[in-house]
C-alpha atoms as a PDB file:
ATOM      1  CA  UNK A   1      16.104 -10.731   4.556  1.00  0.00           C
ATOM      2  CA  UNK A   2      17.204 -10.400   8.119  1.00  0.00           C
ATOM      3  CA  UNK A   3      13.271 -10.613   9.567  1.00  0.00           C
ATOM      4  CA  UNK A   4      10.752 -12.857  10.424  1.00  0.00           C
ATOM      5  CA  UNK A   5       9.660 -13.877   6.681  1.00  0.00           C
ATOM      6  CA  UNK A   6       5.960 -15.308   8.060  1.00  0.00           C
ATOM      7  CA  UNK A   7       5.349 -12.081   9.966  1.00  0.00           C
ATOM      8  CA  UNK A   8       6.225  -9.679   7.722  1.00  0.00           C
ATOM      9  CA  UNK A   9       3.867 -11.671   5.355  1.00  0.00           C
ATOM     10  CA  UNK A  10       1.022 -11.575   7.115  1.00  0.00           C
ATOM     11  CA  UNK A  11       1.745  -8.029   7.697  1.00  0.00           C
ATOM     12  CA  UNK A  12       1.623  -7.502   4.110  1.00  0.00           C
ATOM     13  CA  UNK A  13      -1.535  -9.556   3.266  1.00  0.00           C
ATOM     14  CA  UNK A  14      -3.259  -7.471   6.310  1.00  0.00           C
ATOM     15  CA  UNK A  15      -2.607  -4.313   4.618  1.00  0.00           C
ATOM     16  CA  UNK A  16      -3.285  -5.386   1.045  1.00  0.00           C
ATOM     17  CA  UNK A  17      -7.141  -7.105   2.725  1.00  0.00           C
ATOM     18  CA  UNK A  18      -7.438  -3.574   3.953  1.00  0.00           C
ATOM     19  CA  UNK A  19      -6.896  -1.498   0.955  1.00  0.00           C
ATOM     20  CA  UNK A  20     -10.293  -0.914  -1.126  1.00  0.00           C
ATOM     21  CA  UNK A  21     -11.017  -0.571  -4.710  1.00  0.00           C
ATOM     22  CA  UNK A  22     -14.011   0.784  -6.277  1.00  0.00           C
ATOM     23  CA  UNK A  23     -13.753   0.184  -9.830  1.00  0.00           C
ATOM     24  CA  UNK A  24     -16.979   1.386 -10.558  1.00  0.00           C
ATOM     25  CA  UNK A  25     -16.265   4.623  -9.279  1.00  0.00           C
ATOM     26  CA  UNK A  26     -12.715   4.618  -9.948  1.00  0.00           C
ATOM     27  CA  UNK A  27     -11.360   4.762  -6.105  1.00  0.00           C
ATOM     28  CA  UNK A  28      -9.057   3.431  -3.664  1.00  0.00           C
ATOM     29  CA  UNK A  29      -8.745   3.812  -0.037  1.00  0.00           C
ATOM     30  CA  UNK A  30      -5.796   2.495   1.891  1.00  0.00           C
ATOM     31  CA  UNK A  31      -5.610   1.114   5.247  1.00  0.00           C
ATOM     32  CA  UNK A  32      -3.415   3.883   6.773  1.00  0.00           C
ATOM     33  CA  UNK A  33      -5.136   6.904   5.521  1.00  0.00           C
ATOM     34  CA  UNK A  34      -8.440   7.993   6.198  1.00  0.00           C
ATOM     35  CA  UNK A  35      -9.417   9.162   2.413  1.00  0.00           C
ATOM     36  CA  UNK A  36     -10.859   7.588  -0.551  1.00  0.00           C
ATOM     37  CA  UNK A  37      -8.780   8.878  -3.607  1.00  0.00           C
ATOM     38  CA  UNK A  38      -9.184   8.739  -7.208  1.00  0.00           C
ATOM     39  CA  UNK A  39      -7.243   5.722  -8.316  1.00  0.00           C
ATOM     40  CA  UNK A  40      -6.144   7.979 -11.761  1.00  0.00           C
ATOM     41  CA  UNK A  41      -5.325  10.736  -9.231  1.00  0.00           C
ATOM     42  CA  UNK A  42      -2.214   8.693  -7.478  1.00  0.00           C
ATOM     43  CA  UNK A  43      -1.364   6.155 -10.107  1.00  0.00           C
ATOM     44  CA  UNK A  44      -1.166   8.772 -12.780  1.00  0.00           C
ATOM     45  CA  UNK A  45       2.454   9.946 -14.785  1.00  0.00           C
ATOM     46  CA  UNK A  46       2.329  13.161 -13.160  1.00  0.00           C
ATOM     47  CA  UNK A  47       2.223  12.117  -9.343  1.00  0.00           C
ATOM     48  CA  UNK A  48       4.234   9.683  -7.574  1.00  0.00           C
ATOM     49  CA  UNK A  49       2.610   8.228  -4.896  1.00  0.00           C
ATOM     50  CA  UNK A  50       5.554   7.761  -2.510  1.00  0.00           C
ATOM     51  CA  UNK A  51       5.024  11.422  -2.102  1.00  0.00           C
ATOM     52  CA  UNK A  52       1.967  11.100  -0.501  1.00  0.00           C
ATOM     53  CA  UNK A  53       1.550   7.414   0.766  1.00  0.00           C
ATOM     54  CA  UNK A  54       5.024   6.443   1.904  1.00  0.00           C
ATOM     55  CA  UNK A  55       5.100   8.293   5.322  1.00  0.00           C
ATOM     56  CA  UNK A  56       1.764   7.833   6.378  1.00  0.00           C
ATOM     57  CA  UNK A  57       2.673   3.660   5.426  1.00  0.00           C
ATOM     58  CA  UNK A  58       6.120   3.774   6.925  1.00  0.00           C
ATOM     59  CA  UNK A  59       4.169   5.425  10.938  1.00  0.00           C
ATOM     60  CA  UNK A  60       1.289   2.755  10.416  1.00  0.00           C
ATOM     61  CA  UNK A  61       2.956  -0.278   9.740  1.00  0.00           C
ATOM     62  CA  UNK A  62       6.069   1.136  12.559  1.00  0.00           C
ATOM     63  CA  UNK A  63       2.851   2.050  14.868  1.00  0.00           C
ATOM     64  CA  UNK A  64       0.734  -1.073  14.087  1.00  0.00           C
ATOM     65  CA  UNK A  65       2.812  -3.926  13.832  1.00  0.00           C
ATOM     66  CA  UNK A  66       6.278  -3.042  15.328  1.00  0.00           C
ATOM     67  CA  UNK A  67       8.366  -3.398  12.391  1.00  0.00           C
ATOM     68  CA  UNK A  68      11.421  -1.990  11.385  1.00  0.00           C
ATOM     69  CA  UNK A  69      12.302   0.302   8.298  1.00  0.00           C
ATOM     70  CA  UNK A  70      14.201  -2.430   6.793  1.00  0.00           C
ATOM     71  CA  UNK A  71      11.077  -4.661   6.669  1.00  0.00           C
ATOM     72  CA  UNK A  72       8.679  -1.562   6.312  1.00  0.00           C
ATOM     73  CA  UNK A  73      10.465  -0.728   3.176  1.00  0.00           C
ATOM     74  CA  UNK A  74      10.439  -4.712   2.115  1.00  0.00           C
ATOM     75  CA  UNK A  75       6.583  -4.396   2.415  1.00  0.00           C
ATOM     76  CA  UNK A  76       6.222  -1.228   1.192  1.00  0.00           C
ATOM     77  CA  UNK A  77       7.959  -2.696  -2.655  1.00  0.00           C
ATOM     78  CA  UNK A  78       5.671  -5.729  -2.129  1.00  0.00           C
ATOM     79  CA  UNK A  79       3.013  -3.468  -1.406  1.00  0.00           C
ATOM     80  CA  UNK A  80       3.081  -1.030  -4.133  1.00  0.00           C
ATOM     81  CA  UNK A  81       3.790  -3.885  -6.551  1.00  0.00           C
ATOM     82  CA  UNK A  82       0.383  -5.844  -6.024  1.00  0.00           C
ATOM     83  CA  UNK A  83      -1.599  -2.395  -5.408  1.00  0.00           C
ATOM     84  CA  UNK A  84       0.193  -1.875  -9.279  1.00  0.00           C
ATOM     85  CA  UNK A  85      -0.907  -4.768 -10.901  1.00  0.00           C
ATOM     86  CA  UNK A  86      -4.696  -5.011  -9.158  1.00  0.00           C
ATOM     87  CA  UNK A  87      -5.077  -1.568 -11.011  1.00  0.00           C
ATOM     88  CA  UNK A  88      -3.739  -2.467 -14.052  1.00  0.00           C
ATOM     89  CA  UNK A  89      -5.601  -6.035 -13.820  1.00  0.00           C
ATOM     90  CA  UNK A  90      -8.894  -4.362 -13.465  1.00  0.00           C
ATOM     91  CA  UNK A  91      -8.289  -2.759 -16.760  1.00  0.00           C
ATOM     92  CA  UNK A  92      -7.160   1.114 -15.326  1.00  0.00           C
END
């Protein structure tokens, strides 16, 4: 990893603070959109959510933090990973 490792970590754990789930009513909202979406809607078989989250992720974290796409797409496998596993922790 060519980048500043503590940076790019913060980075990340800004983003994931920012990203809220409702599990009551079954939503998510993420930092660098400006929608609440059904969490079934994006994490479902039939969608892939790169289609609709990766460019909109790839301007804010370019835009907000100054980062390249080599670490942008770093966070964004970090990112998608914990996002992942909350939902599927939280029994979805």
């Amino acid at each position: 990893m060519g980048f500043e490792k503590e940076y790019i970590n913060k980075v990340l754990r800004n983003i994931v603070r920012g990203t809220m789930f409702d599990f009551d009513k079954k939503t998510i909202r993420f930092p660098f959109l400006h929608h609440t979406f059904l969490i079934e809607y994006f994490f479902s078989k039939n969608v892939n959510p790169s289609t609709y989250l990766m460019g909109p992720f790839f301007g804010y974290c370019k835009n907000q933090f100054g980062l390249t796409n080599g670490e942008i797409e770093y966070i964004w496998e970090k990112y998608m990973s914990i996002i992942y596993n909350t939902i599927i922790e939280n029994g979805e």
